[in-house]
Structure formats: structure tokens, C-alpha cells
C-alpha atoms as a PDB file:
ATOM      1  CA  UNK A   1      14.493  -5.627   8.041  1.00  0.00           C
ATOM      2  CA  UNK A   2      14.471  -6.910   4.491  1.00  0.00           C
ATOM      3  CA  UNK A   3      16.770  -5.430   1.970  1.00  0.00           C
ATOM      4  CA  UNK A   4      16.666  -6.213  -1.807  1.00  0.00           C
ATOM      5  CA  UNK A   5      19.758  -5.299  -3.614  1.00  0.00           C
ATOM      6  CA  UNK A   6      20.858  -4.436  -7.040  1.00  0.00           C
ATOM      7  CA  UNK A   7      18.219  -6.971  -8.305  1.00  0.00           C
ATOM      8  CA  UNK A   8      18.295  -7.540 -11.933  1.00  0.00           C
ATOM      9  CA  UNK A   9      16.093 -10.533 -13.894  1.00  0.00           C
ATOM     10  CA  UNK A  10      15.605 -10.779 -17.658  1.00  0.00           C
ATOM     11  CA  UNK A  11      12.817 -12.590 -19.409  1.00  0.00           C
ATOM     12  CA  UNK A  12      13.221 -13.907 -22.966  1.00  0.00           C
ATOM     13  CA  UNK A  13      11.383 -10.644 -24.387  1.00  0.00           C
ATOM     14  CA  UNK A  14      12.034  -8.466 -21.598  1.00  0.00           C
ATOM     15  CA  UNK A  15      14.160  -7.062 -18.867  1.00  0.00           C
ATOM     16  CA  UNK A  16      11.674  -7.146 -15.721  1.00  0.00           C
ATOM     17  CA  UNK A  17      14.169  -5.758 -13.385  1.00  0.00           C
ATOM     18  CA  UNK A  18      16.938  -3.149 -14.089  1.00  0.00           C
ATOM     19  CA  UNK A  19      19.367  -2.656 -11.151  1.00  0.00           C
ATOM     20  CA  UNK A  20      16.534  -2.562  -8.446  1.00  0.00           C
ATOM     21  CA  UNK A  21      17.525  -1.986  -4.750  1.00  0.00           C
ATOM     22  CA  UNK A  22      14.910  -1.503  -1.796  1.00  0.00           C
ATOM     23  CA  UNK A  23      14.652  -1.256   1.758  1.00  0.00           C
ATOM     24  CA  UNK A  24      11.801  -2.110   4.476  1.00  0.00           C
ATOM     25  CA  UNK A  25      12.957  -1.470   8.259  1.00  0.00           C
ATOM     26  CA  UNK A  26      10.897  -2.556  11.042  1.00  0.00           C
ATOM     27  CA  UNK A  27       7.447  -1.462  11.943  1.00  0.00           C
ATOM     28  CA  UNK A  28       7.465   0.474   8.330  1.00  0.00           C
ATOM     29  CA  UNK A  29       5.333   0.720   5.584  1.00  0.00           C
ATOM     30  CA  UNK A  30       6.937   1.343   2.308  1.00  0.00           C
ATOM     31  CA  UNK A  31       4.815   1.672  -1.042  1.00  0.00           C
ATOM     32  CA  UNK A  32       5.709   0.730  -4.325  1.00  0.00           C
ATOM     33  CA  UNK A  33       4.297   2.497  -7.158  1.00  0.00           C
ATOM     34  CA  UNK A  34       4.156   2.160 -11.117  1.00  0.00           C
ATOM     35  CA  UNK A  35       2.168   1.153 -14.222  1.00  0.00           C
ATOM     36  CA  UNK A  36       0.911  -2.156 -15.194  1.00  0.00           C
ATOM     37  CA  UNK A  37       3.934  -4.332 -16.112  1.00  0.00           C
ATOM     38  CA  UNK A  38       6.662  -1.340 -14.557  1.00  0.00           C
ATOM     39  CA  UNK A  39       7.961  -4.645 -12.785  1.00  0.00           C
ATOM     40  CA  UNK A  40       6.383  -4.868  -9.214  1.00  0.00           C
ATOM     41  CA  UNK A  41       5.436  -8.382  -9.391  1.00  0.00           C
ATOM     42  CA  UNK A  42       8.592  -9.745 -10.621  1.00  0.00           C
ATOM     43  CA  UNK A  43      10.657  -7.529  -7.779  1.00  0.00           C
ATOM     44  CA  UNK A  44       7.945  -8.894  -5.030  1.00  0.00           C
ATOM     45  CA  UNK A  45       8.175 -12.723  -6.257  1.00  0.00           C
ATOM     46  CA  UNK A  46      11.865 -12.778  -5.907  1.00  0.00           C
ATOM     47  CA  UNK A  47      11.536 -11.205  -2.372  1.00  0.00           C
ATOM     48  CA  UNK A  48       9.466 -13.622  -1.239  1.00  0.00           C
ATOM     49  CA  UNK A  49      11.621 -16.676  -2.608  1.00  0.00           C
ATOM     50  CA  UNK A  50       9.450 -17.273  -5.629  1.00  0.00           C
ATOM     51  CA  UNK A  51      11.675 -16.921  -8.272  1.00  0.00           C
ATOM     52  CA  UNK A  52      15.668 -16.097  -8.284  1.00  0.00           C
ATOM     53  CA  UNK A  53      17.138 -13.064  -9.960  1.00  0.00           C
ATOM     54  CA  UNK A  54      19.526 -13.288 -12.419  1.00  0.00           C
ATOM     55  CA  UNK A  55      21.713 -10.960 -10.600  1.00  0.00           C
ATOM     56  CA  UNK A  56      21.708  -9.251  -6.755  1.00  0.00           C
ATOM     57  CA  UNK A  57      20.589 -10.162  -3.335  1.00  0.00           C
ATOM     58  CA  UNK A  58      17.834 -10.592  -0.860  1.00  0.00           C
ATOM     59  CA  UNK A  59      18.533 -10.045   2.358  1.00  0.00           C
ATOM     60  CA  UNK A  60      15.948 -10.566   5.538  1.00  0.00           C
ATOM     61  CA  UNK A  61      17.261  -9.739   9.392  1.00  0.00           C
ATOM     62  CA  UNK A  62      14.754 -12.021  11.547  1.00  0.00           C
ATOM     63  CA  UNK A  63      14.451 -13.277  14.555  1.00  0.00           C
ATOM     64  CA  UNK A  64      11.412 -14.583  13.876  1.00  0.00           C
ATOM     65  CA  UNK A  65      10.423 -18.636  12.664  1.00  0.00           C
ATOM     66  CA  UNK A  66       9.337 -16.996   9.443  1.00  0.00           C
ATOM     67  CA  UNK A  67      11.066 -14.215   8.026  1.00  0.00           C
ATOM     68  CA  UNK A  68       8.230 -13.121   5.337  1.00  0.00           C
ATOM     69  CA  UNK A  69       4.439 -13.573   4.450  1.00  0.00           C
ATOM     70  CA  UNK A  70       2.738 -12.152   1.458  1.00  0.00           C
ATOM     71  CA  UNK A  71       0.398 -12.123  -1.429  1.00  0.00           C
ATOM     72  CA  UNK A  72       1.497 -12.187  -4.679  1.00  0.00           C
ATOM     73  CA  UNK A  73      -1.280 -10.745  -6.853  1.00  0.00           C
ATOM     74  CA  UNK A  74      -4.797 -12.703  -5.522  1.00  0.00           C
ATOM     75  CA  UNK A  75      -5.240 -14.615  -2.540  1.00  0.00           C
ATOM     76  CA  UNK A  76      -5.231 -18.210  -3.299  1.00  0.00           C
ATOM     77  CA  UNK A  77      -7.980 -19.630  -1.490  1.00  0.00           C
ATOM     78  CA  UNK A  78      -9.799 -22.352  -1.035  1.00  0.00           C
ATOM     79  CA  UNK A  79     -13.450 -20.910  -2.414  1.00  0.00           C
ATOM     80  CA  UNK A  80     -15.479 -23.969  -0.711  1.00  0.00           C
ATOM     81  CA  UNK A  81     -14.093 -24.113   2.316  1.00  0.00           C
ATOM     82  CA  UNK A  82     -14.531 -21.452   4.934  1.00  0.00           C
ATOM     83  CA  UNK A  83     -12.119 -18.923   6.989  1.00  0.00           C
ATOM     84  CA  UNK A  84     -11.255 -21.149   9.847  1.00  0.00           C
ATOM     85  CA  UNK A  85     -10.270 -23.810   7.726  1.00  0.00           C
ATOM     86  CA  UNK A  86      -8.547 -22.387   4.894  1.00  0.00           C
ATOM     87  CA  UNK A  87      -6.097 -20.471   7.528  1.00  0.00           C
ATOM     88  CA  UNK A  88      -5.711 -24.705   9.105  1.00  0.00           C
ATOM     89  CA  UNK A  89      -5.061 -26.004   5.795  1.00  0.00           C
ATOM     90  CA  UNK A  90      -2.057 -23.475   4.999  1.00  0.00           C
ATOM     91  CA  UNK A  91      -0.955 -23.431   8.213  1.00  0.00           C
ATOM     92  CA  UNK A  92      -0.555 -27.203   7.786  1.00  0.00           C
ATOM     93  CA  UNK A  93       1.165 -26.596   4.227  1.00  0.00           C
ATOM     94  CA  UNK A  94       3.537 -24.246   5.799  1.00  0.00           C
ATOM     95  CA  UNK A  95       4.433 -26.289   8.597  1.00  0.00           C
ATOM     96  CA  UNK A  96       2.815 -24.852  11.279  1.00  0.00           C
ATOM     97  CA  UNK A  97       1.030 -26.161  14.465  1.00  0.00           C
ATOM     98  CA  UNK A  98      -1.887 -23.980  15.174  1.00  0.00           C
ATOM     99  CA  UNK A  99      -4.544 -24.058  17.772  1.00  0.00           C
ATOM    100  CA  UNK A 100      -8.102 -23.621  17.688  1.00  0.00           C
ATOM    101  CA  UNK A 101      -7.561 -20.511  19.696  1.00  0.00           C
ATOM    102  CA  UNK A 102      -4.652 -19.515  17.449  1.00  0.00           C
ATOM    103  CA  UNK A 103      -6.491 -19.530  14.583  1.00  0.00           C
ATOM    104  CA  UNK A 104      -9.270 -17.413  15.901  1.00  0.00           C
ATOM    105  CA  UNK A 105      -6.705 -15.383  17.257  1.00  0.00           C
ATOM    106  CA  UNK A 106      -5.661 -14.635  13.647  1.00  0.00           C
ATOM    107  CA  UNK A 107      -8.886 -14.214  12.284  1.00  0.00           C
ATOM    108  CA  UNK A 108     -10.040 -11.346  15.070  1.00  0.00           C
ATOM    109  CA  UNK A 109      -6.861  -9.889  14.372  1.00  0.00           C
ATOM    110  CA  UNK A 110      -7.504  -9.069  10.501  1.00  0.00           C
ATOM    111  CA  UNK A 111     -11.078  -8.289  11.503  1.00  0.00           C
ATOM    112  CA  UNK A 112     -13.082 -11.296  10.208  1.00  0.00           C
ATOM    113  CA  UNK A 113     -15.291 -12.878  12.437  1.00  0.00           C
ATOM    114  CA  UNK A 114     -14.668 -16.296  14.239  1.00  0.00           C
ATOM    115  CA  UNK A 115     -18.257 -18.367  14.158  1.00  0.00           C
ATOM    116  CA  UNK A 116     -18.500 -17.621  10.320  1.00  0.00           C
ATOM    117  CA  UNK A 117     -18.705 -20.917   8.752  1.00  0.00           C
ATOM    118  CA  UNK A 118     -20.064 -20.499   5.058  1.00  0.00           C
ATOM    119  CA  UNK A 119     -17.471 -21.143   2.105  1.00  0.00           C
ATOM    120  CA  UNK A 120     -15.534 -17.947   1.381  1.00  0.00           C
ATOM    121  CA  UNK A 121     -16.563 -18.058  -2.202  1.00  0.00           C
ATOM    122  CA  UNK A 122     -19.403 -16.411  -0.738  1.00  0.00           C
ATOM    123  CA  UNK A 123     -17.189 -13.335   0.671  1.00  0.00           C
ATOM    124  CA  UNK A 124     -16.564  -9.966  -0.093  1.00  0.00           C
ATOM    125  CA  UNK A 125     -13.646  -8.789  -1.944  1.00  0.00           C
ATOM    126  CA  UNK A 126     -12.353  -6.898   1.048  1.00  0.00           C
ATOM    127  CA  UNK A 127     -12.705 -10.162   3.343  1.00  0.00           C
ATOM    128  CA  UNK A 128     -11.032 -12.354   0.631  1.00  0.00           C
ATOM    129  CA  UNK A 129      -8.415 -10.066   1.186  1.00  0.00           C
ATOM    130  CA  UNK A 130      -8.091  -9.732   4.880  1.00  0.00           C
ATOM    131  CA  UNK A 131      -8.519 -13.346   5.141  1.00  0.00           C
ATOM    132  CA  UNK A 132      -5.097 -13.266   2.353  1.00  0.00           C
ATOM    133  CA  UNK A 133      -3.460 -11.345   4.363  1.00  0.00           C
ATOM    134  CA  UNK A 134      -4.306 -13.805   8.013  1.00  0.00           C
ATOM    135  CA  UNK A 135      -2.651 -16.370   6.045  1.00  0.00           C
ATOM    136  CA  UNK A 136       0.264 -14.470   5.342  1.00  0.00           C
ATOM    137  CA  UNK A 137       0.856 -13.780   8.943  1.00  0.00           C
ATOM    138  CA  UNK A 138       0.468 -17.672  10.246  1.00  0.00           C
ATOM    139  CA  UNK A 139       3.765 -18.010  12.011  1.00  0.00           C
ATOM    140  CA  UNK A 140       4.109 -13.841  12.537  1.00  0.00           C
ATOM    141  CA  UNK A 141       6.779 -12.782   9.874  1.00  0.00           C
ATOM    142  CA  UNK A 142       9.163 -10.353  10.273  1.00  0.00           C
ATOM    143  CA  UNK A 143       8.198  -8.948   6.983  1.00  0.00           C
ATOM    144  CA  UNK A 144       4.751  -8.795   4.750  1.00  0.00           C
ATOM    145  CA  UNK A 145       4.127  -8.436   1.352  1.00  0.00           C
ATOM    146  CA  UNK A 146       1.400  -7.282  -0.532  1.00  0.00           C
ATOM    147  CA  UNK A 147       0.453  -7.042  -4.218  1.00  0.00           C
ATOM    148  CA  UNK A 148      -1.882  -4.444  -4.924  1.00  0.00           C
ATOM    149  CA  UNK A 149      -4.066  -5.506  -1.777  1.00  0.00           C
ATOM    150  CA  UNK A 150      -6.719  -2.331  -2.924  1.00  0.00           C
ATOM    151  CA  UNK A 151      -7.278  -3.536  -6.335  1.00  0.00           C
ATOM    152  CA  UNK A 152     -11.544  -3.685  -6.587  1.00  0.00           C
ATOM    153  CA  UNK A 153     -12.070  -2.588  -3.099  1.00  0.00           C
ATOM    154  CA  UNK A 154     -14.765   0.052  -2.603  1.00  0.00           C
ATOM    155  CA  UNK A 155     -13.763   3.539  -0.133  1.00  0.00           C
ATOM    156  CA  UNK A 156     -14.809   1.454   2.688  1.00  0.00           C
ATOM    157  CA  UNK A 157     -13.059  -1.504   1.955  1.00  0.00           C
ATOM    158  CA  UNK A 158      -9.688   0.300   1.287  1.00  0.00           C
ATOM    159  CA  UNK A 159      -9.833   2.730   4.848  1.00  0.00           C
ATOM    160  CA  UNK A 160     -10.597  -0.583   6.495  1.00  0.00           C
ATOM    161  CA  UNK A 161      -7.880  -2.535   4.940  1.00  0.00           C
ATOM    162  CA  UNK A 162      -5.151   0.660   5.517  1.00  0.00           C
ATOM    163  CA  UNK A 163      -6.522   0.852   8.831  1.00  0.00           C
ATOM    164  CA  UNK A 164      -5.165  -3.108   9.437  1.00  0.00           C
ATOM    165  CA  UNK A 165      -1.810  -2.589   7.907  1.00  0.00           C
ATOM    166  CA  UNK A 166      -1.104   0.135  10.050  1.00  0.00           C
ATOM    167  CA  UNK A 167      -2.004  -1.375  13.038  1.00  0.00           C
ATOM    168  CA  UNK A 168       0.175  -4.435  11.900  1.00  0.00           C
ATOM    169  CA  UNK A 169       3.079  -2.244  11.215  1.00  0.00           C
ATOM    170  CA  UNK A 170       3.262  -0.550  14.724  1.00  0.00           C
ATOM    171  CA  UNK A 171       1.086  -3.440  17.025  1.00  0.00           C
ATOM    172  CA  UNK A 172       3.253  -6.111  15.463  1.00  0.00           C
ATOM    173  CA  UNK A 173       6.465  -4.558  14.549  1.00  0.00           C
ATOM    174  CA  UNK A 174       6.377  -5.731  11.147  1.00  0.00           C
ATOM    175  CA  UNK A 175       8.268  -4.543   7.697  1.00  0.00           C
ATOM    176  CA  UNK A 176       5.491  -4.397   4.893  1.00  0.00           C
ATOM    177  CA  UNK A 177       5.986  -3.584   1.368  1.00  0.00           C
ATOM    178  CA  UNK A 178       2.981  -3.315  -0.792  1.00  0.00           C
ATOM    179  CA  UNK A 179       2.572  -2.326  -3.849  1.00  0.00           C
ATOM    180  CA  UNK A 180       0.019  -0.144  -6.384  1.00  0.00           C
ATOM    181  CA  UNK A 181      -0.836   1.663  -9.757  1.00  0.00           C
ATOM    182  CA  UNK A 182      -3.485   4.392  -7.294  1.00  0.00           C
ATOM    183  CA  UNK A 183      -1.560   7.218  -5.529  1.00  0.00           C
ATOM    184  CA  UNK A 184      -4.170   8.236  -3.412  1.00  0.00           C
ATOM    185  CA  UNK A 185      -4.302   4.736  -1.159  1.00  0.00           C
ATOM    186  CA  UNK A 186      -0.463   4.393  -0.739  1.00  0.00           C
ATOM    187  CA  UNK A 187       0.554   8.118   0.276  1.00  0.00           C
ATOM    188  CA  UNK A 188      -2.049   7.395   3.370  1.00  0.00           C
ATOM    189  CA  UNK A 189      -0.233   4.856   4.957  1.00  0.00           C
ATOM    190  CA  UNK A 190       2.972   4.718   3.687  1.00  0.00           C
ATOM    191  CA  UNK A 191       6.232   6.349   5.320  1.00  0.00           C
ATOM    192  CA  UNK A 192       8.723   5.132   2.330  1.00  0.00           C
ATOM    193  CA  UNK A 193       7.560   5.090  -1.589  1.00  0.00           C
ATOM    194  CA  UNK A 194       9.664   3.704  -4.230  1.00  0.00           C
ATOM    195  CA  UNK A 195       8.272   4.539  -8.267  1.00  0.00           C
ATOM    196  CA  UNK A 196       9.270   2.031 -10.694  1.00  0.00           C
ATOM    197  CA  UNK A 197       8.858   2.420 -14.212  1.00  0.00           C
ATOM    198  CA  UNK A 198      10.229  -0.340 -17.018  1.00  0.00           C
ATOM    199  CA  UNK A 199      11.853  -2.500 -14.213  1.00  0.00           C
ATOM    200  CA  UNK A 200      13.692   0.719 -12.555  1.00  0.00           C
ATOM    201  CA  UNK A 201      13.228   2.580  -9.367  1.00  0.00           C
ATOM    202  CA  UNK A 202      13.284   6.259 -11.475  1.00  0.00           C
ATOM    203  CA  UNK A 203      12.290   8.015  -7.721  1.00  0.00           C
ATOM    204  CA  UNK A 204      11.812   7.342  -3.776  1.00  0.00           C
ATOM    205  CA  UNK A 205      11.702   9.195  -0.576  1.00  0.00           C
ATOM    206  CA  UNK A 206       9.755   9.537   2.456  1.00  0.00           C
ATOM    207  CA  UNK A 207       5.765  10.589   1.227  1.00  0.00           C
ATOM    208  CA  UNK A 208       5.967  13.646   2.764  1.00  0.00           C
ATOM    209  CA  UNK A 209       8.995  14.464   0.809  1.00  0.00           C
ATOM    210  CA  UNK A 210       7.406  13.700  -2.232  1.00  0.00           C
ATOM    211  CA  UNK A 211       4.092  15.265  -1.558  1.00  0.00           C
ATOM    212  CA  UNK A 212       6.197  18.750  -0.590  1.00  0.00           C
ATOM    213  CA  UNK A 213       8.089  18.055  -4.009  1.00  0.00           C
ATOM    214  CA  UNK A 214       5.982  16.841  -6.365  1.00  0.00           C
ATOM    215  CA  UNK A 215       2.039  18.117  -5.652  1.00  0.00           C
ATOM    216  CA  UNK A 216       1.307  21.434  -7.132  1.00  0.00           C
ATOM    217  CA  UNK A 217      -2.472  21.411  -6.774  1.00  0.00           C
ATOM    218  CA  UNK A 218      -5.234  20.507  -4.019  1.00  0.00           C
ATOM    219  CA  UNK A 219      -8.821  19.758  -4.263  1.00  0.00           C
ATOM    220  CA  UNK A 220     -10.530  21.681  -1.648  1.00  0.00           C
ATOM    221  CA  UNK A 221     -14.021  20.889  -0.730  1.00  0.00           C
ATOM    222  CA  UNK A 222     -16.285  23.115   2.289  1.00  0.00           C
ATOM    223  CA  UNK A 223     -19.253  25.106   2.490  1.00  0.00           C
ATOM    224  CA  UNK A 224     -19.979  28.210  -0.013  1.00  0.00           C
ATOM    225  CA  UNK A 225     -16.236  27.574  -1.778  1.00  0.00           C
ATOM    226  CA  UNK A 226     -17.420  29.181  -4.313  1.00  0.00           C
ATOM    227  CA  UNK A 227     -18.164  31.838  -3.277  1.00  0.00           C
ATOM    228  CA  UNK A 228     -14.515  32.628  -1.620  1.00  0.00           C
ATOM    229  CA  UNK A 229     -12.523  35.869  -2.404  1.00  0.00           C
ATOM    230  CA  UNK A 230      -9.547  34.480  -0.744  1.00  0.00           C
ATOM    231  CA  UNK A 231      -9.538  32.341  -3.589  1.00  0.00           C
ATOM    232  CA  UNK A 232      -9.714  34.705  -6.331  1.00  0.00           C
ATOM    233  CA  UNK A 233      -5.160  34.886  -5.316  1.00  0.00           C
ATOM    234  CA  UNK A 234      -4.854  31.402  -6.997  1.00  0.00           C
ATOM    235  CA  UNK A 235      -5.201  29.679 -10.067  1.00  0.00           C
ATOM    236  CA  UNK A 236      -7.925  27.414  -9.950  1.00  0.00           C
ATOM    237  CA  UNK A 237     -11.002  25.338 -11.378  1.00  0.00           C
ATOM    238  CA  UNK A 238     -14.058  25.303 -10.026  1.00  0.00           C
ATOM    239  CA  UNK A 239     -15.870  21.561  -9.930  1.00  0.00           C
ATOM    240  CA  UNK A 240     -19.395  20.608  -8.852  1.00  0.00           C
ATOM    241  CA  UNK A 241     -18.608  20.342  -5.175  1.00  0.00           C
ATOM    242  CA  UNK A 242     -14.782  21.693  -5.098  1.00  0.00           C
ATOM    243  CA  UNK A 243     -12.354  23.684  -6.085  1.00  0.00           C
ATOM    244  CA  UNK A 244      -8.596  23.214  -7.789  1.00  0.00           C
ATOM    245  CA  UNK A 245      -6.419  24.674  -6.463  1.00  0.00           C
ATOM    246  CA  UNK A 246      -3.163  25.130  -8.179  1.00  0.00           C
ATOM    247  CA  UNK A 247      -0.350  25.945  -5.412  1.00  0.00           C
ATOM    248  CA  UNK A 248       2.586  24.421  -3.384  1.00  0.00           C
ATOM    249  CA  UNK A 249       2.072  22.407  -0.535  1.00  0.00           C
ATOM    250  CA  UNK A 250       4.244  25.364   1.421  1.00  0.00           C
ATOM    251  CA  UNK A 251       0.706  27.415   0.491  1.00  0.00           C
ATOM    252  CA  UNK A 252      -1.934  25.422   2.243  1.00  0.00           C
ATOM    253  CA  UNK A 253      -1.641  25.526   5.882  1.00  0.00           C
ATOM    254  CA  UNK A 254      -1.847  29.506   5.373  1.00  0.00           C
ATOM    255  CA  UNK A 255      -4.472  29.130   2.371  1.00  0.00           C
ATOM    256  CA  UNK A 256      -6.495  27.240   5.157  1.00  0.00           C
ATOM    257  CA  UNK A 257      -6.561  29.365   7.620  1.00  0.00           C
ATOM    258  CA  UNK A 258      -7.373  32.735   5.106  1.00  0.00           C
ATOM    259  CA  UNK A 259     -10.346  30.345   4.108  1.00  0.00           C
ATOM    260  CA  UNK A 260     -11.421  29.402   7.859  1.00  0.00           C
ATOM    261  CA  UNK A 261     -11.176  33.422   8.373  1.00  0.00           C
ATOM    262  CA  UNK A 262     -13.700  34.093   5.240  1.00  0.00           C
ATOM    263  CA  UNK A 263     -15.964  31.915   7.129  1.00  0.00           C
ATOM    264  CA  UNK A 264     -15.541  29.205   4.241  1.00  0.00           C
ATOM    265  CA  UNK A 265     -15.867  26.191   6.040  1.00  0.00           C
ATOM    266  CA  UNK A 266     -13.313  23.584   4.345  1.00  0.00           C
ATOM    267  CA  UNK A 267     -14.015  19.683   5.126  1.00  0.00           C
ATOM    268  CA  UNK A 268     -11.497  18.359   2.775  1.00  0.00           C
ATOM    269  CA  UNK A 269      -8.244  19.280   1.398  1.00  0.00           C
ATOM    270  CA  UNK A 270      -6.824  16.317  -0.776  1.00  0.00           C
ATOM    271  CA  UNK A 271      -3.679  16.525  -2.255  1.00  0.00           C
ATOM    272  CA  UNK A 272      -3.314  15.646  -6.318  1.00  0.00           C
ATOM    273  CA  UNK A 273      -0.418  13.645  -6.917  1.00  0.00           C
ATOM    274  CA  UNK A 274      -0.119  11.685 -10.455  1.00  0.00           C
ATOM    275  CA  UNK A 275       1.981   8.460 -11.461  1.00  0.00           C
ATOM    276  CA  UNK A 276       3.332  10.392 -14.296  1.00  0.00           C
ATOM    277  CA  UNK A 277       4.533  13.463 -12.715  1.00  0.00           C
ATOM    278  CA  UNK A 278       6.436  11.225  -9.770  1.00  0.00           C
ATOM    279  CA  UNK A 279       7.768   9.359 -13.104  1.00  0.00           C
ATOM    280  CA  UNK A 280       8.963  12.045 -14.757  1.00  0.00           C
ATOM    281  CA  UNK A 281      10.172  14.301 -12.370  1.00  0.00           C
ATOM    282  CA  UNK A 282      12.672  12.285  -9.692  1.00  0.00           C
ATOM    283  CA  UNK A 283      13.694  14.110  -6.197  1.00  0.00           C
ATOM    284  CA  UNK A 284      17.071  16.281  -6.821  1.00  0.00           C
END
């Protein structure tokens, strides 16, 4: 478990972090959401030993040899060197005695393959990352922490990459924190979400919480929408290839079914949830 608490740092033309507390159990993934410069970076430096705060602790329950592993903004790799040796040169910076196998083992783990011997400068975004987030896990933390891992990934890239952390979250037992400006990636993996905003947590709860408390309208997607009378009861916009749908997330199941029983075939129903609206409106 890792526990952050009452975590305050000042800058000299800032305050980074106001009074910032947060908790990872686990074998959960908790999201961390806010603007550019709300104060993510700072909060996930100090967990990870990077920098001290000025006031609070940091607190990490392991068992393990390493209690955390993460990426603070990019991946610093080595761009002409390859996978299998940029995963032995920071296991040998962090101390670690790694096998052939072991290494391979790590790489097959985060998806990457094993015989692929060309420098990484010559990899995707998406494997840059995975291979990140390999050398965050030389040793097996007890905790994992990542800086807006999604940032310039394309739709493929990000289910692949959410796909990984969840699998390392219940597989491996591991606590992982990571962080993002982009609702839609975090409130599909997630269990926890924190919002910061100006170096403050201003709301948190579990995402289905705020989903039920915060989303008031749905884009809806299927066959003929259009054309729907069931849909005529709501407020909504009609887009190219959907439809708005202005409503509580109480309304759904029930506005799903009506549609199912008009024949309307839905293939999508995607909640809308902004930054500014979790911002501005904290849980009661």
C-alpha cells in the first residue's frame, strides 16, 4: 500500500502542492486527474523519492526488495541501444542481478517481443512506453507509477497499454497510480480517481461514484438512431453517427433497453464526463 499524506511543497513562484493526501491499496488502480501544471508531477516525484516535500509523509507497506517503480513524465531510454539491453543496463543501475531469462521474462510480460534487436529509437510510441514501464517493474515493486503513460498514443495503443496495467494490477498484485489531463482513458481502468486542481485534491471517489454523480449526458451510437421515437423523451443532439443524450446515468440501463425494443440497434453508449465539471462540482 502506499499512502501520501498531507503533502505540501512550495516553489519560489508557486505552491505545487496544497495539503495533498492519497491512497493506493494493493492490486488497485487509482487515477489522478487535472490540468497542465494542477500539480501531478510534483505529487508523483515526491512519491517516488525524487524530491522531498516541504511538509507531510510518504508512506509505502512492502514486502517486496523494491517498494516502487515508475515513470516520471517520458521514459528515459537509451535510443541506440535496444530492449534487451536497456532493461540490463538499469537493472545494473538499480542494483539488480538479472538473468537472460529474467529479462525476457520482463519483456513478454509488457508485450514486447524478445529476439528484437534494433535500437529503440526506432520504436513506436506505445513500445517506448511499455518498454518504460518493464523497467519500472525490474525487481517487482509493490507499487507503480505512471505519468501520463497515454500521452500521443493512438486508440490502439492506449486499449493495449490499459489492457497491461490491469493485468499488472490483479496478475501481480500491484498498487499503481497514474496520472492524466483525458477522462475517457482513466475512468476505464481505474477503481479510485483523485482531481487535482492548483496543487489540491478539490474531488475523489470510486469512478463509478463519480460517473453516477457527475455525467449527465451519453453519446449513443447504433443502427437507424435517428430515426428513434424513444428518443424524442430526452433532450438531445443529433451528430453525424450519434446521438447526445442528455440524462442521468440512473436513465440508461432502461433508455437501453426502450431502444433495443424499437429495434434500434445501439453498439456504443459512452459516457461524457469533463475535467471541468469533476473540478467544479466535488462529491457531497
Amino acid at each position: 500500500m502506499l499512502t501520501g499524506s498531507h503533502l505540501t511543497k512550495h516553489y519560489p513562484l508557486k505552491k505545487a502542492l496544497s495539503d495533498v493526501s492519497i491512497s493506493i491499496a494493493s492490486g488497485q488502480i487509482c487515477g489522478l486527474l487535472g490540468r497542465n501544471g494542477a500539480g501531478k508531477t510534483t505529487l508523483f516525484r515526491i512519491l517516488c523519492g525524487l524530491i522531498k516535500p516541504d511538509e507531510g509523509t510518504v508512506v509505502i507497506h512492502s514486502t517486496r526488495s523494491k517498494s516502487i517503480g515508475g515513470i516520471i513524465e517520458r521514459p528515459g531510454l537509451y535510443p541506440y541501444l535496444n530492449a534487451y539491453d536497456n532493461l540490463k543496463i538499469f537493472a545494473g543501475i538499480q542494483g539488480v542481478k538479472v538473468s537472460e531469462a529474467y529479462i525476457k521474462q520482463n519483456l513478454t510480460k509488457v508485450g514486447l517481443p524478445v529476439d528484437r534487436r534494433d535500437p529503440v529509437r526506432n520504436f513506436s510510441l506505445g513500445m517506448k512506453q511499455r518498454l518504460g514501464i518493464a523497467i519500472a517493474l525490474l525487481n517487482e515493486p509493490e507499487c507503480l507509477v505512471l505519468d501520463e503513460p497515454f500521452s500521443g498514443l493512438d486508440p490502439t495503443g492506449v486499449t493495449s497499454l490499459i489492457g497491461l496495467i490491469t493485468d499488472l494490477a490483479v496478475k501481480d498484485n500491484i498498487a499503481i497510480l497514474l496520472s492524466s489531463h483525458l477522462m475517457a482513458e482513466l475512468t476505464k481502468c481505474c477503481h479510485y480517481l483523485y482531481v487535482m486542481d492548483e496543487g489540491r485534491i478539490v474531488n475523489s471517489g470510486t469512478t463509478e461514484q463519480l460517473i453516477t454523480n457527475h455525467i449527465h449526458n451519453y453519446s449513443i451510437t447504433g443502427e437507424n438512431i435517428s430515426s428513434s421515437i424513444v428518443l424524442q423523451r430526452y433532450e438531445v443532439k443529433m451528430g453525424i453517427n450519434d446521438a447526445r443524450v442528455f440524462c442521468k446515468a440512473s436513465e440508461i440501463p432502461a433508455l437501453l433497453g426502450d431502444l433495443l425494443a424499437e429495434g434500434i440497434k445501439v453498439t456504443s453508449c459512452t459516457p461524457e464526463l469533463t475535467l471541468e465539471e469533476l473540478v467544479n462540482t466535488p462529491l457531497s
